[in-house]
Protein backbone atom coordinates (compact mmCIF):
# COMPACT_ATOMS: atom_id res chain seq x y z
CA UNK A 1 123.52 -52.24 -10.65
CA UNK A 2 121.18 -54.96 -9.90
CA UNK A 3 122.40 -58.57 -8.77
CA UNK A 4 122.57 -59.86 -12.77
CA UNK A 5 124.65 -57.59 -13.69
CA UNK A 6 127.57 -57.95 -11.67
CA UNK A 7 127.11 -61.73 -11.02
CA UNK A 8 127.26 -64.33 -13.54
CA UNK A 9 124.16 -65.94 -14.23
CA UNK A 10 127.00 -69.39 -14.73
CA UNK A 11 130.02 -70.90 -15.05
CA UNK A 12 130.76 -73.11 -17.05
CA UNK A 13 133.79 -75.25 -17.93
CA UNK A 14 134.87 -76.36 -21.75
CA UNK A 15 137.65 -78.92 -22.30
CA UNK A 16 139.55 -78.64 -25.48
CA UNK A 17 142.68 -80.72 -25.74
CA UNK A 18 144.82 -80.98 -22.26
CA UNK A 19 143.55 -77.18 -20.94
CA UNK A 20 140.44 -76.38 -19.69
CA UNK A 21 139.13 -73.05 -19.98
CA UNK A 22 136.41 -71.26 -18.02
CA UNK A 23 134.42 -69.26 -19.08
CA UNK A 24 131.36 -67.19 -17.92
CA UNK A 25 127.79 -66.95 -19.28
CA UNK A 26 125.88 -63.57 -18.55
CA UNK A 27 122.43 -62.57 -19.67
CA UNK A 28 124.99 -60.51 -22.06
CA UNK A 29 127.27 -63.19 -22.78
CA UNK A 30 126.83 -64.82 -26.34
CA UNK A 31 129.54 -67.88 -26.21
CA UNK A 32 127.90 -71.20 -25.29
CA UNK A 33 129.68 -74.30 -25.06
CA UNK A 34 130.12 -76.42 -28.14
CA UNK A 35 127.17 -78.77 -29.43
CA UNK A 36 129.36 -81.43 -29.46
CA UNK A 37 130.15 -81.33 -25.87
CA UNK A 38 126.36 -82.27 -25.06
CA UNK A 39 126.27 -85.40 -27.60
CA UNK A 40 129.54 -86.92 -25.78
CA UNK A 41 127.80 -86.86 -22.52
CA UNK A 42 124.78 -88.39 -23.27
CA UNK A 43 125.82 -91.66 -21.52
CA UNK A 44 126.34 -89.78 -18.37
CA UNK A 45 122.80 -89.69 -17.26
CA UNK A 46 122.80 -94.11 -16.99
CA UNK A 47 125.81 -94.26 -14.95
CA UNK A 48 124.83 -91.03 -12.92
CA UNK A 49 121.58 -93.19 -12.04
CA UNK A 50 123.77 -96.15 -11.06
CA UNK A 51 126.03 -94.16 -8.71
CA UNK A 52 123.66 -93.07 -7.17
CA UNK A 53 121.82 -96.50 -6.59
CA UNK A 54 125.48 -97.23 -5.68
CA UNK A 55 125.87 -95.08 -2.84
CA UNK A 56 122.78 -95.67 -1.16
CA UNK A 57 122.92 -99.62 -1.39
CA UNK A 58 127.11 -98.74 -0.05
CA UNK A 59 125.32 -96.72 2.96
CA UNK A 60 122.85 -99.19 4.13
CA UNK A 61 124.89 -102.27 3.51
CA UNK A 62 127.07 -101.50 6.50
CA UNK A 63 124.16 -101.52 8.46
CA UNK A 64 123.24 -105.03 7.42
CA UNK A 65 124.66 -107.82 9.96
CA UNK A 66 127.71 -109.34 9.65
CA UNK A 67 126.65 -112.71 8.01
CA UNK A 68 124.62 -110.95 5.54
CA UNK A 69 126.82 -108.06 5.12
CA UNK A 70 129.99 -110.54 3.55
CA UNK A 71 127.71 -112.63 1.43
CA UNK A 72 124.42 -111.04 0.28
CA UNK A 73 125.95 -106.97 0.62
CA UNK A 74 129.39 -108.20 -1.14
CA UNK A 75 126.76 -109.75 -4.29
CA UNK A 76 124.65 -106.83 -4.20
CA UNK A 77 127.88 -104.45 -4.36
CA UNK A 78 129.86 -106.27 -6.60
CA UNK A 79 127.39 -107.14 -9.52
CA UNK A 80 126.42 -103.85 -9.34
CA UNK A 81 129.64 -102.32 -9.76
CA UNK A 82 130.20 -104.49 -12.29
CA UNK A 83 127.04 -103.41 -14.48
CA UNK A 84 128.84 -100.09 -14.01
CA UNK A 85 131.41 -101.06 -15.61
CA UNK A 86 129.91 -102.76 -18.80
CA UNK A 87 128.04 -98.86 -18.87
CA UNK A 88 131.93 -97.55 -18.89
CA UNK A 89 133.13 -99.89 -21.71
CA UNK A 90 129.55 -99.45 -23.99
CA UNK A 91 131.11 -95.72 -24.07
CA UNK A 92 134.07 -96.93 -25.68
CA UNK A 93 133.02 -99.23 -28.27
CA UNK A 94 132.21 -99.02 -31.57
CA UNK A 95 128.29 -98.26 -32.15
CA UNK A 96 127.49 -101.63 -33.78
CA UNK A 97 128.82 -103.71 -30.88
CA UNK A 98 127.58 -101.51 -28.07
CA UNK A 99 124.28 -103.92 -27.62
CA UNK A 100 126.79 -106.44 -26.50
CA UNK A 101 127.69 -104.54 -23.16
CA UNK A 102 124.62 -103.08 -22.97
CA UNK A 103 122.71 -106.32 -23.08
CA UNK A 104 125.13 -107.62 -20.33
CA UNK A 105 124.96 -104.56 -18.05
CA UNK A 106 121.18 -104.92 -17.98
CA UNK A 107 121.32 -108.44 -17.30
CA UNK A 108 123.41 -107.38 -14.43
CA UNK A 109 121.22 -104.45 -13.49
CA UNK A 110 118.34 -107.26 -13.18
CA UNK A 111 120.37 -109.65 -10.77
CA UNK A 112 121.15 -106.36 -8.73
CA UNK A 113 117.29 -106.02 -7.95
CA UNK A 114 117.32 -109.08 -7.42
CA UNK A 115 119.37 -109.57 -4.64
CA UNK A 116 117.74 -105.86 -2.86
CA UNK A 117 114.43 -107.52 -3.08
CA UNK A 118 115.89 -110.54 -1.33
CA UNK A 119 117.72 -108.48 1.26
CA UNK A 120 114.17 -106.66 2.08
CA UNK A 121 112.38 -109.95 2.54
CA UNK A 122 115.18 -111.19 4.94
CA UNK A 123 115.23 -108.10 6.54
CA UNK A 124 118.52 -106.69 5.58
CA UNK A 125 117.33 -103.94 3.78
CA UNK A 126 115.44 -101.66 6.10
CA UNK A 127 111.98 -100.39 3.45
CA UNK A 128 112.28 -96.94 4.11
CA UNK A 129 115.84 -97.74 2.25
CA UNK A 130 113.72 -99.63 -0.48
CA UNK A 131 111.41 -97.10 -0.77
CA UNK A 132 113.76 -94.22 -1.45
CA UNK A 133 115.50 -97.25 -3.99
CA UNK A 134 113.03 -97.85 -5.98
CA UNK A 135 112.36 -94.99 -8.17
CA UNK A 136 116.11 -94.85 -8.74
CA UNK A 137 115.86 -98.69 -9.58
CA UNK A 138 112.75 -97.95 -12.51
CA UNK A 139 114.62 -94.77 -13.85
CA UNK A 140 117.80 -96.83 -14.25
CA UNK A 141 115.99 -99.68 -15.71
CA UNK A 142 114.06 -97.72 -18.29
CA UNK A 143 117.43 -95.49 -19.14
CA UNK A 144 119.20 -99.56 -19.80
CA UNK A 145 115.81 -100.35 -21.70
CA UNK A 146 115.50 -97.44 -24.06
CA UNK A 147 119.93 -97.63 -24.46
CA UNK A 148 119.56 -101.40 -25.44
CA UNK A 149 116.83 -100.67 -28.48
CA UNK A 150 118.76 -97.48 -29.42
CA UNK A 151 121.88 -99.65 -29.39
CA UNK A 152 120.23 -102.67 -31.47
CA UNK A 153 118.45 -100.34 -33.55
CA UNK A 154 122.33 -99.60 -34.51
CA UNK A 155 123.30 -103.18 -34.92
CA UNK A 156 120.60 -104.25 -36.91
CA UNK A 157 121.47 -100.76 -39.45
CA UNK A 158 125.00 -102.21 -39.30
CA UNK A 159 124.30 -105.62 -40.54
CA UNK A 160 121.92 -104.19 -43.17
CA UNK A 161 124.95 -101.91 -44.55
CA UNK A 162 126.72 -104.46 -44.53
CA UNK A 163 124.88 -106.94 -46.34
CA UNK A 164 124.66 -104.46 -49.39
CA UNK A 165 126.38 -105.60 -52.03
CA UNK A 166 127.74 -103.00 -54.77
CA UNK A 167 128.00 -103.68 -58.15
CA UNK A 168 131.67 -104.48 -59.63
């Protein structure tokens, strides 16, 4: 028997209601997950991109020194943390008012890069640290950018419909 054969080529895990069911997908295997399972985790790649902007600002941050790491590292945490969260709540609103959280968490996103460029020129922020930061930084800003016209793309549809009057 060769190798594909007796392993599975992956696993894979499907969520229906409270269980969650494994199950395995084999060169011979025909069940894929659901279609619908992709479409509710298309947010996932923006706030993968942040955590991981998270993490390595949270590493090198407790290298900065203690002045710096209380004023400058708390900013640069916090407001960055925080544009994670307005990703979180765009998930959970209604398409038409997404923009709104959207439009904030970039905003935030923006004063984030901010404050690392600042902590580079005061020497904080070591640049090998920058450099490994700052194609993370343009992929998270362009995956804000293009989720900010997709989501007022939606609000401008939603004020159209909504302006249509019907006849009585």
């Amino acid at each position: 028997l060769s190798p594909t054969e007796i392993l599975p080529s992956t696993v894979h895990c499907i969520q229906s209601d409270d269980l969650v069911k494994p199950y395995v997908n084999t060169p011979q295997s025909t069940n894929a997950p659901p279609p619908d399972t992709v479409s509710t985790l298309s947010v996932i790649p923006h706030i993968h991109e942040l955590g991981e902007i998270y993490v390595i600002l949270h590493h090198a941050i407790r290298d900065f020194q203690k002045p710096e790491r209380y004023s400058l590292g708390t900013m640069i945490e916090r407001v960055l943390l925080e544009c994670i969260e307005q990703c979180f709540c765009a998930t959970a609103v209604l398409p038409e008012h997404k923009w709104l959280y959207v439009a904030k968490a970039s905003a935030l996103f923006d004063t984030t890069k901010l404050f690392v460029r600042i902590a580079v020129r005061i020497s904080c922020l070591p640049e090998p640290v920058y450099l490994k930061l700052i194609p993370k930084l343009g992929q998270a800003g362009r995956q804000l950018g293009g989720w900010i016209a997709k989501s007022q793309n939606l609000k401008s549809k939603s004020q159209t419909d909504s302006n249509i009057q019907f006849p009585i």
